[in-house]
C-alpha atoms as a PDB file:
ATOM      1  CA  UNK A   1      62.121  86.821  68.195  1.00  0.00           C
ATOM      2  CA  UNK A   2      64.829  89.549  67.375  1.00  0.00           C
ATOM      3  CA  UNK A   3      67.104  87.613  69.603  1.00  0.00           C
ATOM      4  CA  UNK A   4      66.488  84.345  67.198  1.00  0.00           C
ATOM      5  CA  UNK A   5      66.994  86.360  64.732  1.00  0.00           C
ATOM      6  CA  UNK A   6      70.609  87.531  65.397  1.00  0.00           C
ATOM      7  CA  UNK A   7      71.033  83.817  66.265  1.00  0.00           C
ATOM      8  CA  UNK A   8      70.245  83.205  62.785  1.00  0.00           C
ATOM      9  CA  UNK A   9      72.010  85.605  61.452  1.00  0.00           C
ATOM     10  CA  UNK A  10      75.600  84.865  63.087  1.00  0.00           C
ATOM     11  CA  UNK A  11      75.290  80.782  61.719  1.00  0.00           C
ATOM     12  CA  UNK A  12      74.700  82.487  58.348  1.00  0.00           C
ATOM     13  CA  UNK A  13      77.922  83.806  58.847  1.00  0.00           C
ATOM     14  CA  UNK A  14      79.285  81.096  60.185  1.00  0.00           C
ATOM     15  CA  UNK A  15      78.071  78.543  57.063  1.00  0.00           C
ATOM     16  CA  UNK A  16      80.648  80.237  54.535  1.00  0.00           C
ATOM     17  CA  UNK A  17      83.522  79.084  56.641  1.00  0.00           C
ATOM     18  CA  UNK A  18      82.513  76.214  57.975  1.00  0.00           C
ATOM     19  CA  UNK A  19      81.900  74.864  54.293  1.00  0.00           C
ATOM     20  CA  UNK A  20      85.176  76.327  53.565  1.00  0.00           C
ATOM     21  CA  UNK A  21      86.899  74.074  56.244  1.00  0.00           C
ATOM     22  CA  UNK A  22      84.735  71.118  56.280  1.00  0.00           C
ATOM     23  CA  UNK A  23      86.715  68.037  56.229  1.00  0.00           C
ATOM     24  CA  UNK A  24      90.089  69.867  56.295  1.00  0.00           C
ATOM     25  CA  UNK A  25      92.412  69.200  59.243  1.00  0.00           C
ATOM     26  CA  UNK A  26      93.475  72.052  62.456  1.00  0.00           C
ATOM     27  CA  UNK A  27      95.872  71.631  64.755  1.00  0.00           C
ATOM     28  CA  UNK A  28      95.219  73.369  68.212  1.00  0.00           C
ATOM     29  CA  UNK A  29      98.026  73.881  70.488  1.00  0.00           C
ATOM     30  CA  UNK A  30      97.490  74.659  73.761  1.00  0.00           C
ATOM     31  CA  UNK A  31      99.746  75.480  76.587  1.00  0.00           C
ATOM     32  CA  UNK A  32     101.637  77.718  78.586  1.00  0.00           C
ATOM     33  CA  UNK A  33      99.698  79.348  81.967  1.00  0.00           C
ATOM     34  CA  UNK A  34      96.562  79.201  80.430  1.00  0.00           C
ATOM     35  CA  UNK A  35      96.683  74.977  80.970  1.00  0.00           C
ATOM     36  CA  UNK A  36      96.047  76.605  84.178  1.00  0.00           C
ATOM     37  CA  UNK A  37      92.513  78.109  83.626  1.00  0.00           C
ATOM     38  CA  UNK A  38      90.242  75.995  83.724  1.00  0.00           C
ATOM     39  CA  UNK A  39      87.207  78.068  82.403  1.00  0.00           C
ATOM     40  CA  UNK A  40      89.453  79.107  79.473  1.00  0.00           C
ATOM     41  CA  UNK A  41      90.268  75.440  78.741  1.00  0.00           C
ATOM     42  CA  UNK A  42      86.560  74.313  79.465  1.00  0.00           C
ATOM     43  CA  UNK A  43      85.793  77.306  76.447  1.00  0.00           C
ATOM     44  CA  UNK A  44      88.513  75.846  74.021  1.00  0.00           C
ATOM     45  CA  UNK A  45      87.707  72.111  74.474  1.00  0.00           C
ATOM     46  CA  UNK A  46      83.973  73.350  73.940  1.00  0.00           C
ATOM     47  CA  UNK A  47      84.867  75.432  70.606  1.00  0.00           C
ATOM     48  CA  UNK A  48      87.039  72.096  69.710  1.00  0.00           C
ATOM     49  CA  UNK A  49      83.621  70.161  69.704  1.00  0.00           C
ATOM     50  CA  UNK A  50      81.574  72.335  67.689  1.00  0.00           C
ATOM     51  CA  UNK A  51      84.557  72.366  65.183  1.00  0.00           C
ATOM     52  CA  UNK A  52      84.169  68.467  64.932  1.00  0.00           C
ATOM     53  CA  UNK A  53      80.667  68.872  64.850  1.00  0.00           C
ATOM     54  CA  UNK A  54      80.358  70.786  61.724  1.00  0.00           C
ATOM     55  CA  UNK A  55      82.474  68.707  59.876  1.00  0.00           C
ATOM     56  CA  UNK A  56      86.186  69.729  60.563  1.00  0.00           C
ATOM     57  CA  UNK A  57      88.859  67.529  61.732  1.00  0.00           C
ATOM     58  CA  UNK A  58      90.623  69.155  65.097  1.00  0.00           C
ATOM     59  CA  UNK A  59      93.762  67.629  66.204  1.00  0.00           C
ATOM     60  CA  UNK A  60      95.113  68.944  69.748  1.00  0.00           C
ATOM     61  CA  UNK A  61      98.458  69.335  70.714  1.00  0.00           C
ATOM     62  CA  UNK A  62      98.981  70.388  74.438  1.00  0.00           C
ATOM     63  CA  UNK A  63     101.793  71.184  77.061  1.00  0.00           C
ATOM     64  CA  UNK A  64     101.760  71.832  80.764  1.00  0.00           C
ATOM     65  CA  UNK A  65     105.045  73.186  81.901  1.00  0.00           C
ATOM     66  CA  UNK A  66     103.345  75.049  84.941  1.00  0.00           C
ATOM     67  CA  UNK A  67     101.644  71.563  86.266  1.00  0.00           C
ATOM     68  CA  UNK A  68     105.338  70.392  85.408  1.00  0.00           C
ATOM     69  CA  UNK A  69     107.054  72.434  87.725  1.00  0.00           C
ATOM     70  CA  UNK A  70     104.499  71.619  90.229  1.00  0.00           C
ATOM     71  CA  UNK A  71     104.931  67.844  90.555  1.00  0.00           C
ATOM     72  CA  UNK A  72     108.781  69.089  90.230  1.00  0.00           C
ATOM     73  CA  UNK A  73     108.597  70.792  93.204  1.00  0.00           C
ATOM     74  CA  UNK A  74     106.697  68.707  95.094  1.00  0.00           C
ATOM     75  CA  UNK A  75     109.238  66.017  94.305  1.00  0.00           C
ATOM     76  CA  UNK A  76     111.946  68.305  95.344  1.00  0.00           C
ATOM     77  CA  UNK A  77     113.480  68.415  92.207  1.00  0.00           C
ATOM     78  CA  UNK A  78     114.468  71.984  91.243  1.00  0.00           C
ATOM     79  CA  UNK A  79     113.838  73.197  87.763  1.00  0.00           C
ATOM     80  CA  UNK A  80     116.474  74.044  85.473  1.00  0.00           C
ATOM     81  CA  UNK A  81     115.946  75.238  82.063  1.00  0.00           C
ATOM     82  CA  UNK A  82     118.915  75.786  79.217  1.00  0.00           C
ATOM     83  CA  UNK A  83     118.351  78.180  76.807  1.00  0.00           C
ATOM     84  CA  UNK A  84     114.765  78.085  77.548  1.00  0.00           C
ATOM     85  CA  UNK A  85     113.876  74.320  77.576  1.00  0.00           C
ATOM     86  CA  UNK A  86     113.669  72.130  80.507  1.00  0.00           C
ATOM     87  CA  UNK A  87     116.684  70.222  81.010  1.00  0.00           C
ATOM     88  CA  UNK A  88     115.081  66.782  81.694  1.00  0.00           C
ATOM     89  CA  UNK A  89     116.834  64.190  83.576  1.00  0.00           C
ATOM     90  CA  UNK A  90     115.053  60.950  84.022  1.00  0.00           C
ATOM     91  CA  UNK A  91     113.605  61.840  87.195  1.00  0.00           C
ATOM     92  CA  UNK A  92     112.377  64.787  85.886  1.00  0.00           C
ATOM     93  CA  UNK A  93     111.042  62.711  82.418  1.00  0.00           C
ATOM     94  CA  UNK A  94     109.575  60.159  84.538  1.00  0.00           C
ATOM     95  CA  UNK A  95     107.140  63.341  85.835  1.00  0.00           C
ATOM     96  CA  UNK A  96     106.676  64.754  82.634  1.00  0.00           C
ATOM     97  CA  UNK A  97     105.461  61.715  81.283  1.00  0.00           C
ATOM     98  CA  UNK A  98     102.668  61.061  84.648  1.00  0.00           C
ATOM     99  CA  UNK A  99     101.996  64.656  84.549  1.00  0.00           C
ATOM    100  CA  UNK A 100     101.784  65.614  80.431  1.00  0.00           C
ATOM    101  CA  UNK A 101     100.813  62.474  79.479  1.00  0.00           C
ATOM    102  CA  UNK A 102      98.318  61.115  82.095  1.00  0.00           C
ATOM    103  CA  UNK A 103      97.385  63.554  84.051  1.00  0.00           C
ATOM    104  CA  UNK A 104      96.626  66.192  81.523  1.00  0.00           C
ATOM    105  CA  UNK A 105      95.757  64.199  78.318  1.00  0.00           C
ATOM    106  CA  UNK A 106      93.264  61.882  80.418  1.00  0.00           C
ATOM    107  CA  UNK A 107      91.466  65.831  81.855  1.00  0.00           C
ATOM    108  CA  UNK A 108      90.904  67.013  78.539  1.00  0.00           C
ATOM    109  CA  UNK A 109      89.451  64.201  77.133  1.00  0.00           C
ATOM    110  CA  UNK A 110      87.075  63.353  80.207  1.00  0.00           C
ATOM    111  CA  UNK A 111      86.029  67.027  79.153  1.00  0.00           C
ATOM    112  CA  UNK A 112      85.524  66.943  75.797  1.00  0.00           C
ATOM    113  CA  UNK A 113      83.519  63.619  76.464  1.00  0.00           C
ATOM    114  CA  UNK A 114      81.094  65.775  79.016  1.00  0.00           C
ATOM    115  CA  UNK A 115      80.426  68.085  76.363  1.00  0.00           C
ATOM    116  CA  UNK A 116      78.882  65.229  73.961  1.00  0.00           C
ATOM    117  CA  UNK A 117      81.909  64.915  72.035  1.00  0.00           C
ATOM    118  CA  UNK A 118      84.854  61.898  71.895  1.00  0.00           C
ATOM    119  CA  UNK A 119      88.433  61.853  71.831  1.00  0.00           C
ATOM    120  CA  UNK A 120      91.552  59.601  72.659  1.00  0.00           C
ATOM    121  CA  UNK A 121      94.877  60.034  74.225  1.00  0.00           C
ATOM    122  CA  UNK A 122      97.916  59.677  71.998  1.00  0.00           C
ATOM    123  CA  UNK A 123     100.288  59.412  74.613  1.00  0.00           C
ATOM    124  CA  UNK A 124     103.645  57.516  75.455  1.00  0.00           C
ATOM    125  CA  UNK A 125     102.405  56.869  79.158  1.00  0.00           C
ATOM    126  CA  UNK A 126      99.188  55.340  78.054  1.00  0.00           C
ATOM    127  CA  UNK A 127     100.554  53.384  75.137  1.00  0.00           C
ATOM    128  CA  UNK A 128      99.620  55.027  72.518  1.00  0.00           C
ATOM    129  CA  UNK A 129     102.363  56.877  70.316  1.00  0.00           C
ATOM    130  CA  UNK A 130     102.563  59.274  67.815  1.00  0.00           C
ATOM    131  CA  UNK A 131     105.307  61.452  68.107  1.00  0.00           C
ATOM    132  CA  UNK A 132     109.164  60.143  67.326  1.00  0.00           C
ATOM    133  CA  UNK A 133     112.440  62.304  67.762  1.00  0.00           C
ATOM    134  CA  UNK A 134     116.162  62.591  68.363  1.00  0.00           C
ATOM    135  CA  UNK A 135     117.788  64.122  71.326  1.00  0.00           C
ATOM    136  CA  UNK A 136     118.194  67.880  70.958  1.00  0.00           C
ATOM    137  CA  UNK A 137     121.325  69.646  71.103  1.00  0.00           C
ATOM    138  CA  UNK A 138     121.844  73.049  71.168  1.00  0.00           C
ATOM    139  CA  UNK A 139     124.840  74.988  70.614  1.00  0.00           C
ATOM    140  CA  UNK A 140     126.003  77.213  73.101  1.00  0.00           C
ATOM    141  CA  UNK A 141     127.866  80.744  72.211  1.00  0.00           C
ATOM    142  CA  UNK A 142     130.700  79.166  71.697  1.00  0.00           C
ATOM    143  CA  UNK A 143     128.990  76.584  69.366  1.00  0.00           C
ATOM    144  CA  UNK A 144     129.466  73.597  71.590  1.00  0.00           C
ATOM    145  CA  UNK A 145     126.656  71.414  71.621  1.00  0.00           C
ATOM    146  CA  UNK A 146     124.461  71.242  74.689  1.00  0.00           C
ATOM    147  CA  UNK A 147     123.348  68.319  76.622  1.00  0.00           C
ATOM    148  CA  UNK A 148     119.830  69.028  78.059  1.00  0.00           C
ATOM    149  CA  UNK A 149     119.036  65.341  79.001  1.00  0.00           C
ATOM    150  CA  UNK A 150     115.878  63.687  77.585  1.00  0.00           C
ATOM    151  CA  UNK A 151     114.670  66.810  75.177  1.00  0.00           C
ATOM    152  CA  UNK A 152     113.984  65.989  71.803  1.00  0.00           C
ATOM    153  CA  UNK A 153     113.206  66.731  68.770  1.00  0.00           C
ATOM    154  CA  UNK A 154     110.631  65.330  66.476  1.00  0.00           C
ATOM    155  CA  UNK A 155     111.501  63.568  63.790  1.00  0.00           C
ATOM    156  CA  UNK A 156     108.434  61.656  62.447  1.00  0.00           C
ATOM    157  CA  UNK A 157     104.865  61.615  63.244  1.00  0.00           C
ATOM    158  CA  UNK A 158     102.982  58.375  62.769  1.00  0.00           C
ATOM    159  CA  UNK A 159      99.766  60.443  60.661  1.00  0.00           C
ATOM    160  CA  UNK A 160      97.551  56.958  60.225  1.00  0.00           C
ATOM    161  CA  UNK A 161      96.908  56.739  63.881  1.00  0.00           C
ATOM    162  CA  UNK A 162      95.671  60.753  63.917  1.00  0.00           C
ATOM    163  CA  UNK A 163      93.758  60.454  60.506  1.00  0.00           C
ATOM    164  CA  UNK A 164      92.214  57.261  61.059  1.00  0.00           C
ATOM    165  CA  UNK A 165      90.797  58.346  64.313  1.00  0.00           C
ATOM    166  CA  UNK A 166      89.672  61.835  62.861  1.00  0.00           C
ATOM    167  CA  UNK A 167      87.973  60.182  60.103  1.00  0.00           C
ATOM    168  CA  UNK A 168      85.974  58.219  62.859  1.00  0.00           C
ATOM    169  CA  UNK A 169      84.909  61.417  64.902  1.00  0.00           C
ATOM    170  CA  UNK A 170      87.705  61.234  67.449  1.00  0.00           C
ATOM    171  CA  UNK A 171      89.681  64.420  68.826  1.00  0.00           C
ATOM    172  CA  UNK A 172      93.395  63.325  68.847  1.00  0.00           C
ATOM    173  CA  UNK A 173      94.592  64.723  72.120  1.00  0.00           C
ATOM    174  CA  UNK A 174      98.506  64.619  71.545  1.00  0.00           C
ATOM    175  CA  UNK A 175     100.790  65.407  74.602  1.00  0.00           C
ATOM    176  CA  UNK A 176     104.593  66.852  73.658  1.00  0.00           C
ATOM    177  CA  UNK A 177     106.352  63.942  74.282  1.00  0.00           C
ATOM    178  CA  UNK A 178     107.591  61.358  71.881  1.00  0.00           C
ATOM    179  CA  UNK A 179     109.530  58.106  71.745  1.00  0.00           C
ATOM    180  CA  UNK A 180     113.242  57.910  70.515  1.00  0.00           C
ATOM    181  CA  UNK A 181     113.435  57.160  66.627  1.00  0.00           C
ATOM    182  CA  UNK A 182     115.247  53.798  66.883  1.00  0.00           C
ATOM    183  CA  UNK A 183     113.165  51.335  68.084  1.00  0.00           C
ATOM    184  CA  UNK A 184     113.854  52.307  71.908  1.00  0.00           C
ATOM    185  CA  UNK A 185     111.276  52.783  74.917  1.00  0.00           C
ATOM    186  CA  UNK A 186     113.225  55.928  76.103  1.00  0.00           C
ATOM    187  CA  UNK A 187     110.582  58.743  76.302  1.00  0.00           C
ATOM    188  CA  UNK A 188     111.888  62.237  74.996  1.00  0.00           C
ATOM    189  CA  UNK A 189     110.631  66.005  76.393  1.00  0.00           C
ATOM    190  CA  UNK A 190     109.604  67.652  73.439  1.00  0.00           C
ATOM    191  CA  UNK A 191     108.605  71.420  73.209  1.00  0.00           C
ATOM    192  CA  UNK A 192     104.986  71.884  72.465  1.00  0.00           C
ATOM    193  CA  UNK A 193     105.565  74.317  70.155  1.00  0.00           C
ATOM    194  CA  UNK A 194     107.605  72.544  68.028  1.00  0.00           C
ATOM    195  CA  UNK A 195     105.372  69.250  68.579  1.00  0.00           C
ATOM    196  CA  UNK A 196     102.481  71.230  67.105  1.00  0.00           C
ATOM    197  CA  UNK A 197     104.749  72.556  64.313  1.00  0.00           C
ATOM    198  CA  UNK A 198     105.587  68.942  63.730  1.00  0.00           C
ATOM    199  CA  UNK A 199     102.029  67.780  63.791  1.00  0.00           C
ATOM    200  CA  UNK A 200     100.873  70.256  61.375  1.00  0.00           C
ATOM    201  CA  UNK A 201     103.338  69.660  58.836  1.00  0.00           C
ATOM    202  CA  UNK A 202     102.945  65.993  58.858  1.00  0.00           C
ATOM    203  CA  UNK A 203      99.524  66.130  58.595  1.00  0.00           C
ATOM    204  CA  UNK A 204      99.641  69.394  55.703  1.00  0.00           C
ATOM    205  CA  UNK A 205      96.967  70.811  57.900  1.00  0.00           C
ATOM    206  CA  UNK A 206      94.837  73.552  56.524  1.00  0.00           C
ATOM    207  CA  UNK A 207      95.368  75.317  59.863  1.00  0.00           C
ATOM    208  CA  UNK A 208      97.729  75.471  62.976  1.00  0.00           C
ATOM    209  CA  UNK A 209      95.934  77.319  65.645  1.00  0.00           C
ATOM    210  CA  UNK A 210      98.737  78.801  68.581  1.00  0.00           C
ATOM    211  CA  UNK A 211      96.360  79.305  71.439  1.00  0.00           C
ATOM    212  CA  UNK A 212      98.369  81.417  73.864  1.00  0.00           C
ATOM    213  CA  UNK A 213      97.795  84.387  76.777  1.00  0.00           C
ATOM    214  CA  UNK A 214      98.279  87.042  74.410  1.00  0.00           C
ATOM    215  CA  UNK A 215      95.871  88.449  71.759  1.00  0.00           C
ATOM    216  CA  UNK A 216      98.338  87.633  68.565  1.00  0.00           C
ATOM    217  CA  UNK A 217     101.542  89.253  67.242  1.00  0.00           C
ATOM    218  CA  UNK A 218     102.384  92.679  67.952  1.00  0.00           C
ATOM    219  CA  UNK A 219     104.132  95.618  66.654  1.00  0.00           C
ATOM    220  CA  UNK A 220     104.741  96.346  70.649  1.00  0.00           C
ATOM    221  CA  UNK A 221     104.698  93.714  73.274  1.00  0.00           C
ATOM    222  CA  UNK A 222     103.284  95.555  75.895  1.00  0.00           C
ATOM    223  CA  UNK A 223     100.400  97.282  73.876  1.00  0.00           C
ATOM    224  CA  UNK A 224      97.556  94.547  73.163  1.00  0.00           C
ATOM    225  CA  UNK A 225      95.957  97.353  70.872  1.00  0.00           C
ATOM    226  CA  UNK A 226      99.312  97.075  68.432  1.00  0.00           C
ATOM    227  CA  UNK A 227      98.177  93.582  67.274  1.00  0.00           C
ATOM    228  CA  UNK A 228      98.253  92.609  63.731  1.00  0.00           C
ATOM    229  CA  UNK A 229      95.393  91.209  62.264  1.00  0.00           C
ATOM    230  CA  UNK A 230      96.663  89.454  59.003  1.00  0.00           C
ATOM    231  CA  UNK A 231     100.405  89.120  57.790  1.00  0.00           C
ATOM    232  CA  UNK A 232     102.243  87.271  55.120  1.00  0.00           C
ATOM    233  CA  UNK A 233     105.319  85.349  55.533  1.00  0.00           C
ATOM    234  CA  UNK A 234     107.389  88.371  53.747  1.00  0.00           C
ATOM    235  CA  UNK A 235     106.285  90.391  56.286  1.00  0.00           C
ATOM    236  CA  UNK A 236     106.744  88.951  59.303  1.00  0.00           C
ATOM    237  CA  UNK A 237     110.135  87.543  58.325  1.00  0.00           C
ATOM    238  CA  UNK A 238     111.355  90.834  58.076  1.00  0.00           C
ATOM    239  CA  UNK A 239     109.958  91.975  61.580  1.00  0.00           C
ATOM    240  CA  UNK A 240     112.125  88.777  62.470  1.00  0.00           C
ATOM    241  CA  UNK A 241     115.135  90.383  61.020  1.00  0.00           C
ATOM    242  CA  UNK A 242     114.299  93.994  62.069  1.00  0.00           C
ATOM    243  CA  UNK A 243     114.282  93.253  65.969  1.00  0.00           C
ATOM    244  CA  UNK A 244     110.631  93.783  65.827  1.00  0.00           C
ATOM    245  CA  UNK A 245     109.521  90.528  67.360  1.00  0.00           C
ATOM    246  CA  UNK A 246     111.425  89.690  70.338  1.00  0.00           C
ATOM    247  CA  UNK A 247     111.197  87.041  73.417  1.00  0.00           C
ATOM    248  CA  UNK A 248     108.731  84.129  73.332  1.00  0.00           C
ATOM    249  CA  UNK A 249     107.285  84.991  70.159  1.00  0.00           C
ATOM    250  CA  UNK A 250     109.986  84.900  68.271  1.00  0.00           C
ATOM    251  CA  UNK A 251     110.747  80.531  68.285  1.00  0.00           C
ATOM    252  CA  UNK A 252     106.661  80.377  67.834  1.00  0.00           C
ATOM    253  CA  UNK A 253     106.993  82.613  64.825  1.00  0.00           C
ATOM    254  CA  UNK A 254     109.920  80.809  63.403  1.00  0.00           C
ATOM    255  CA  UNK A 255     107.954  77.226  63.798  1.00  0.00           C
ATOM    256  CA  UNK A 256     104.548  79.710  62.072  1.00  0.00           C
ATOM    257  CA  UNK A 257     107.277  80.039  58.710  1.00  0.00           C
ATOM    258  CA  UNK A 258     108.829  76.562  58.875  1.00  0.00           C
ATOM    259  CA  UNK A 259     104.904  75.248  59.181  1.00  0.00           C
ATOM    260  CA  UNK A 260     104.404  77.828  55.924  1.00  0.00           C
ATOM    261  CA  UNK A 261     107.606  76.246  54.311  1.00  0.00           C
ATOM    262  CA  UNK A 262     105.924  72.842  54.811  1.00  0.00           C
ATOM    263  CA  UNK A 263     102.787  73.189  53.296  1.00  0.00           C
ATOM    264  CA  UNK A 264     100.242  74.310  56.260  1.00  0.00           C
ATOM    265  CA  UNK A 265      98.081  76.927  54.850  1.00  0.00           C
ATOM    266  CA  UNK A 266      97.426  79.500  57.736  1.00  0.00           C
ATOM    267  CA  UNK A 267      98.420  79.597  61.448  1.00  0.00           C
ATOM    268  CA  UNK A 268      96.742  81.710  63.649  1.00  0.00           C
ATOM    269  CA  UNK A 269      97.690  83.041  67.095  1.00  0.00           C
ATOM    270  CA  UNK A 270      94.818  83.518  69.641  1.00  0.00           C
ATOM    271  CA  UNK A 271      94.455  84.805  73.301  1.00  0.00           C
ATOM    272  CA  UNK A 272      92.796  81.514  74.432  1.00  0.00           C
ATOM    273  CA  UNK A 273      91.422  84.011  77.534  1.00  0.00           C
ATOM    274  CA  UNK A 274      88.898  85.149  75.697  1.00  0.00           C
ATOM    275  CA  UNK A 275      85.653  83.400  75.776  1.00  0.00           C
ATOM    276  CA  UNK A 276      85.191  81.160  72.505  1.00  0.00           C
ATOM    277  CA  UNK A 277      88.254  82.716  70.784  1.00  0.00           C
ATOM    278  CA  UNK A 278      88.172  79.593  68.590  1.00  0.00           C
ATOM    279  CA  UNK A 279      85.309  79.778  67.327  1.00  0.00           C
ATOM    280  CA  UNK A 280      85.607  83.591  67.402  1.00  0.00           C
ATOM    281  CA  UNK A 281      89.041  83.672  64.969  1.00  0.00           C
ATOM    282  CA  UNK A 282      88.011  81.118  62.572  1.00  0.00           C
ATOM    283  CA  UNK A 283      84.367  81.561  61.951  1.00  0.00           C
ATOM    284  CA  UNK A 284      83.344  84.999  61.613  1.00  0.00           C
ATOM    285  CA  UNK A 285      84.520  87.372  58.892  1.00  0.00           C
ATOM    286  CA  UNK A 286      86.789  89.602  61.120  1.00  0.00           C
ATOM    287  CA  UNK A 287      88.441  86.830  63.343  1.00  0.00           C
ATOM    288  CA  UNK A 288      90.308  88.188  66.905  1.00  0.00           C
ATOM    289  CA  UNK A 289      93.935  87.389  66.622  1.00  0.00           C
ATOM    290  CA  UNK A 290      96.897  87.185  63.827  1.00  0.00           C
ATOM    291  CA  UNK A 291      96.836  85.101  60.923  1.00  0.00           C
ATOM    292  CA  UNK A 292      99.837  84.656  59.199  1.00  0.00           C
ATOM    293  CA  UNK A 293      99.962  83.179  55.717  1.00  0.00           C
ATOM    294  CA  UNK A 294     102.048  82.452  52.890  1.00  0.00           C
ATOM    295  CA  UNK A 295     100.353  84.572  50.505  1.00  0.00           C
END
């Protein structure tokens, strides 16, 4: 009985913020190593559920550079990455697109459907599109733009196809690749980052959820207990300018600001590791990673 009890107890905590989210849209990005774990992803896609459950609309947005690589490899085509993005040639596109938008899209939505829940692939390779860009250039130090191949940038997001299938029950399960904004077949490598970033803003989603391998932003990158709960965009702009956020996190906390800029009301960074981490960050009171507002 004192076990129901606490049961009780933690979905009375639970009802103030799922009433507060109910019908209001989240975009999950997931990616990195932690494609790689399978019980972490099996917790996420599990957490995603519930959230659809109770009345929220989840939208994910994954990568897979890892399972990239891989296939890469096993092709025998070496990876090269300029100024830390994949330089995709169409070879290496042609693997992105089996890999990212097959291979992975068609896994997590066979999971979500064997945990009682439904979703659909948005995905070049399987026909269904969602994402639109421009090839990306980026300067070098001398300001010279950069050819990286088939990278892009997104430009547009086609936001009837998500919303209409979110108002039916469906997960969108979005891979980061999109189609060339001028009427073209030609796939594009986009970061999933920035896909997520783009997703969210398109949509105005109440919440962009970064699920990474690390527990949120921190004061010092190698001391998990110098995470920071809750920040404002002030804030963490000037730990931008201040040197205080280097490496990896700095391009994710850039696309948090932009997603701020753009009308997304919180993002949230998670260490998807952790069991139910979710569920975990946005229903209970004291939440387990860094939210970052505008406010």
């Amino acid at each position: 009985m004192e076990q129901a009890m606490l049961k009780a107890d933690v979905l009375i905590e639970a009802m103030r913020w799922i009433r507060q989210h109910r019908g209001k849209i989240s975009v999950i990005k997931m990616g990195g190593s932690l494609m790689e774990d399978q019980a972490a992803i099996d917790h996420l896609l599990l957490d995603t559920v519930f959230m659809e459950t109770v009345g929220m609309r989840p939208v994910i947005v994954h990568g897979g550079g890892a399972a990239i690589s891989a296939a890469m490899n096993k092709a025998g085509i070496p990876p090269r990455f300029v100024q830390g993005r994949r330089y995709t040639d169409q070879p290496s596109l042609e693997i992105v697109k089996e890999v990212l938008g097959k291979e992975i899209s068609n896994s997590l939505v066979q999971k979500i459907s064997e945990f009682d829940g439904h979703a659909k692939a948005l995905s070049v390779t399987l026909g269904t599109n969602v994402l639109y860009g421009n090839k990306l250039l980026l300067p070098d130090e001398n300001g010279v733009p950069v050819d990286m191949g088939w990278v892009g940038d997104v430009t547009r997001v086609d936001t009837r196809t998500i919303l209409d299938l979110c108002n039916d029950g469906v997960i969108p399960v979005i891979p980061s690749i999109a189609l060339m904004d001028n009427g073209s077949n030609q796939a594009l490598n986009v970061n999933a980052d920035t896909a997520a970033t783009a997703v969210a803003k398109a949509l105005q989603a109440e919440k962009l959820v970064f699920v990474s391998e690390v527990n949120g932003l921190r004061t010092n990158p190698d001391d998990p207990n110098s995470m920071i709960e809750s920040i404002n965009a002030e804030k963490a702009r000037e730990m931008l300018a201040s040197g205080v956020i280097v490496g990896g996190m700095i391009p994710k906390i850039q696309a948090c600001l932009d997603s701020l800029d753009r009308g997304v009301k919180k993002i949230h960074i998670i260490n998807g590791r952790l069991r139910h981490s979710l569920l975990l960050e946005i229903f209970t009171s004291m939440g387990i990673g860094t939210e970052i507002t505008d406010f």
